[in-house]
Protein backbone atom coordinates (compact mmCIF):
# COMPACT_ATOMS: atom_id res chain seq x y z
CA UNK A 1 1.27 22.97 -0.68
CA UNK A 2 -1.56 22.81 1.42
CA UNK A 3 -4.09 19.89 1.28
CA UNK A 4 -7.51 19.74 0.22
CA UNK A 5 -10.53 19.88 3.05
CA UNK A 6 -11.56 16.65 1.54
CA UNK A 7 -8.77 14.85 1.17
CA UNK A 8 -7.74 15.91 5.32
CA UNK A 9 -10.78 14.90 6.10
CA UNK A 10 -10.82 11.20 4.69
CA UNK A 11 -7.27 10.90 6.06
CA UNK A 12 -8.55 12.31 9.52
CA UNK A 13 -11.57 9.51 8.93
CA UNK A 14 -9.09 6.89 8.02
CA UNK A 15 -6.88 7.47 11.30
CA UNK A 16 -10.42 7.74 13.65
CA UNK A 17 -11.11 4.11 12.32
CA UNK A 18 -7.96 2.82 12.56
CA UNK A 19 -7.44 3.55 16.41
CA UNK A 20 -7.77 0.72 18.85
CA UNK A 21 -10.41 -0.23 20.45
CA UNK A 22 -11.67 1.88 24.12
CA UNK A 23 -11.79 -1.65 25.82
CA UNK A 24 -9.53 -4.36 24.38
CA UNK A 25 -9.50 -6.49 27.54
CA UNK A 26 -13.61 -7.17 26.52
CA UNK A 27 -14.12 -8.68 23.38
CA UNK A 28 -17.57 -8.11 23.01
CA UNK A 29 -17.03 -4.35 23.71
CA UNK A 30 -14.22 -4.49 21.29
CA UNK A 31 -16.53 -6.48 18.49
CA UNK A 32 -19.60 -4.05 19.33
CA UNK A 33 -17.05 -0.95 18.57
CA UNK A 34 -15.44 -2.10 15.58
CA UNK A 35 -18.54 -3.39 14.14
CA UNK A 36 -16.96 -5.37 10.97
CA UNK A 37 -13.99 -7.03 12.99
CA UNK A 38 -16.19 -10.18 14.69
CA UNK A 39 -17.55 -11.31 11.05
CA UNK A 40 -13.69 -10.59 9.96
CA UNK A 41 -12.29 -13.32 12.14
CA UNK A 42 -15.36 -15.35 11.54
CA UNK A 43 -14.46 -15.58 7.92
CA UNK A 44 -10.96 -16.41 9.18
CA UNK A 45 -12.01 -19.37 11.72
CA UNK A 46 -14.66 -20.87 8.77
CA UNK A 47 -11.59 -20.70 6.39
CA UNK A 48 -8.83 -22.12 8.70
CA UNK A 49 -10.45 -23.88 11.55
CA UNK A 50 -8.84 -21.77 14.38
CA UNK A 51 -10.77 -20.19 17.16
CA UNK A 52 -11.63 -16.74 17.26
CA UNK A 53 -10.98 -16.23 21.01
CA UNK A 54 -7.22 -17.65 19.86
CA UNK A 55 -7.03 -15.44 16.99
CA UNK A 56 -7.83 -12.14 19.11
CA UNK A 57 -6.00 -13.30 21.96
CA UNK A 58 -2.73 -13.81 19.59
CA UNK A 59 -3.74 -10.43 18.14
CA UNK A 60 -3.91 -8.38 21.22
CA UNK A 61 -0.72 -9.45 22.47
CA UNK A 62 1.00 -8.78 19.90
CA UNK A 63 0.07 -5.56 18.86
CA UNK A 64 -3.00 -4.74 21.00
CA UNK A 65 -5.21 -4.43 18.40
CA UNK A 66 -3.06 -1.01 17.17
CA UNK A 67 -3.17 -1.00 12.83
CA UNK A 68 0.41 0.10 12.06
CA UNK A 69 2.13 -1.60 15.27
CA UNK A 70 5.84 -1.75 15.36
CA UNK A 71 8.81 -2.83 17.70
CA UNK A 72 10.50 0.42 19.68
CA UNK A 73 13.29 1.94 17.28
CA UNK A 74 17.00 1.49 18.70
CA UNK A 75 18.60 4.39 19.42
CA UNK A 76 22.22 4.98 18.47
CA UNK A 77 24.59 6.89 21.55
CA UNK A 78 20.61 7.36 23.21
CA UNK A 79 19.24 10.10 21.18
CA UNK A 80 20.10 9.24 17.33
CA UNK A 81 17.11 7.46 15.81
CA UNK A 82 18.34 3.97 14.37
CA UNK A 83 16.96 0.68 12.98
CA UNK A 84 14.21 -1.11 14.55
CA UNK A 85 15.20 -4.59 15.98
CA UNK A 86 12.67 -6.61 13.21
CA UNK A 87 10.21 -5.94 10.20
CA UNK A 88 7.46 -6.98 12.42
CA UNK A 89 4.35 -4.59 11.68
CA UNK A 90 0.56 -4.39 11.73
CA UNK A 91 -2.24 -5.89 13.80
CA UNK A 92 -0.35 -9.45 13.80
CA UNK A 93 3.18 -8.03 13.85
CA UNK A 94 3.63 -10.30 10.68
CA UNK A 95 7.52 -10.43 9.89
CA UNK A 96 8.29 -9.33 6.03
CA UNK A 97 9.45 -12.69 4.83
CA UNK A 98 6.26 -14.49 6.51
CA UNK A 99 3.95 -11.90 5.08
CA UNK A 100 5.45 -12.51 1.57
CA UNK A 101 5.07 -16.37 2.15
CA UNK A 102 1.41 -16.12 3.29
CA UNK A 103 0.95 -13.48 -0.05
CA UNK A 104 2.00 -16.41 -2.13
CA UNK A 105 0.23 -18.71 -0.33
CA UNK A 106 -2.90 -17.43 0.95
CA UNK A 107 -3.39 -13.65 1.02
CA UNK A 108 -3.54 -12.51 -2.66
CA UNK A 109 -1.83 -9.60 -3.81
CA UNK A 110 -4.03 -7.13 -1.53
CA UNK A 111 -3.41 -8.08 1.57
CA UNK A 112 -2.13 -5.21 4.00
CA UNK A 113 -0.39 -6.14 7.59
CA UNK A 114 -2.05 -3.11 8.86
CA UNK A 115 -6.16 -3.93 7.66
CA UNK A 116 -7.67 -6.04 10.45
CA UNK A 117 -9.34 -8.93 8.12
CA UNK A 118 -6.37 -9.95 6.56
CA UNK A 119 -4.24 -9.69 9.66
CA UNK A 120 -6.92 -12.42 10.98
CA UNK A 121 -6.61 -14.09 7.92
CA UNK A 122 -3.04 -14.11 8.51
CA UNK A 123 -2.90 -15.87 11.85
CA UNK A 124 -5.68 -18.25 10.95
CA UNK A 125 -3.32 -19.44 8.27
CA UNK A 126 0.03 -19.25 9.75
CA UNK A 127 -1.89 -21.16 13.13
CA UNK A 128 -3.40 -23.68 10.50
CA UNK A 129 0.28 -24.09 9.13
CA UNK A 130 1.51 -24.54 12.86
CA UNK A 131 -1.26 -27.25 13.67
CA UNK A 132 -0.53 -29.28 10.31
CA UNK A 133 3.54 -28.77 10.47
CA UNK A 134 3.77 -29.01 14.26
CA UNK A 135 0.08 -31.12 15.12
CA UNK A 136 -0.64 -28.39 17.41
CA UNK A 137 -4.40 -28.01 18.18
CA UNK A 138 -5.99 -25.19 16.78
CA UNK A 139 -7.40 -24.56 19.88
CA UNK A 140 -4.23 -24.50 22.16
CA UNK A 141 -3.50 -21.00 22.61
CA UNK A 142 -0.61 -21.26 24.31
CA UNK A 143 1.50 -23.62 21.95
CA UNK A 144 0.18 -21.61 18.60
CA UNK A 145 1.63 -18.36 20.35
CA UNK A 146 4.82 -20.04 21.13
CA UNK A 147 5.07 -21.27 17.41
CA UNK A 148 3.92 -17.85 15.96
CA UNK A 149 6.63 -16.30 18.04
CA UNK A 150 9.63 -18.83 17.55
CA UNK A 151 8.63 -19.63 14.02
CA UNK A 152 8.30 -23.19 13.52
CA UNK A 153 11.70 -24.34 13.29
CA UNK A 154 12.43 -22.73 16.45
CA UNK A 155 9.17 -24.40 18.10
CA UNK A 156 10.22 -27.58 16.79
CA UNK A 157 13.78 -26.94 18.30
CA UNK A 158 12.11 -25.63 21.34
CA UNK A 159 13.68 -22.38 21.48
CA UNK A 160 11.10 -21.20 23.77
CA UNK A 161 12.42 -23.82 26.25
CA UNK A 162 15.38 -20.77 26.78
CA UNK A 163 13.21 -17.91 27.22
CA UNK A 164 11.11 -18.18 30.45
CA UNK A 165 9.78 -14.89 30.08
CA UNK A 166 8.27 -16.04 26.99
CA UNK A 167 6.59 -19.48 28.52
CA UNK A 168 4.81 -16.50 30.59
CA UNK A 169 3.49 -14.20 28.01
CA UNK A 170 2.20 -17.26 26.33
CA UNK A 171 0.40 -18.38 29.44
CA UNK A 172 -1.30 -15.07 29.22
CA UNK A 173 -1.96 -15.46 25.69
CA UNK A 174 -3.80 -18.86 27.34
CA UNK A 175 -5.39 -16.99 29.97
CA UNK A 176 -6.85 -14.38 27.42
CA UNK A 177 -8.05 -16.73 24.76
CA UNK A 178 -10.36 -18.43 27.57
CA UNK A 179 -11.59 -15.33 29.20
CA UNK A 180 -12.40 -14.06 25.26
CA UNK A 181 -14.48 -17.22 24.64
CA UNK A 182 -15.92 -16.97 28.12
CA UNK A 183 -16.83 -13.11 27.25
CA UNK A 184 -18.03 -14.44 23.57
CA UNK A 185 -20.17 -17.01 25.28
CA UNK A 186 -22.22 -13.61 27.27
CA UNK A 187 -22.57 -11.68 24.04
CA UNK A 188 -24.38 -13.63 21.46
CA UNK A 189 -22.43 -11.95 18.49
CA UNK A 190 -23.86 -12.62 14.94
């Protein structure tokens, strides 16, 4: 059965707006192209105290700012589609079981991994758990991204102790939060 023009069309719309940004390495070009995705994280940093140039930078690595992100599937004797290695999905690559806890906790019913203003709301909360669970800043990129990725019982067992290539990627995480604040600091966003 072939679809309605109008109903193509919105889900053609739908996919145009849910593309990545054309520059996600600048943050101001990425806030002036998705035009509702600065006051987004705003809301997020007024309700949880953490910085937007840590929530994007947490955000672009892990999914690079793609709406239905997911890991690689596994393939099975190289060329049989099989399982994917976690539930990760969405802009924050929220795990199921963390999503559901942040649902119960902070994200109403409504919430969707793959809508950018809750997946900000998402890692404002789960960096706000980190920071009162943990005491790390809110502003230290570096050990928030090594919690979000470890989970906080593997943080506190310093899991990420193991996994050098890890300490790296959230080094960059580092890196990127302070060249988005620097880039923030040019572009007078409102």
């Amino acid at each position: 059965m072939k679809k309605p023009f109008i109903v193509s069309f919105l889900l053609s719309l739908a996919a145009c707006t849910a593309s990545p940004p054309r520059n996600s390495d600048n943050i101001c070009d990425t806030f002036r192209e998705k035009e509702d995705w600065y006051a987004d994280a705003k809301q997020s940093y007024e309700k949880w105290g953490v910085p937007i140039p840590v929530q994007m930078a947490i955000m672009h690595q892990e999914s690079h700012f793609v709406a239905d992100a997911q890991p690689p599937r596994q393939w099975l004797l190289g060329f049989i589609p099989w399982f994917r290695p976690s539930s990760a999905y969405g802009y924050a690559q929220a795990l199921d079981d963390t999503w559901e806890n942040y649902l119960d906790q902070a994200g109403g019913f409504s919430a969707d991994r793959d809508e950018f203003a809750d997946a900000a709301d998402f890692i404002g909360w789960y960096s706000s758990q980190s920071h009162a669970k943990l005491g790390i800043q809110k502003g230290d990129a570096k050990n928030l991204y090594l919690a979000y990725h470890e989970g906080h019982r593997g943080y506190q067992h310093k899991s990420y102790l193991q996994k050098a290539w890890l300490k790296r990627v959230a080094e960059k995480v580092a890196f990127r939060a302070r060249l988005f604040q620097y880039q923030l600091g040019t572009c007078k966003m409102n």
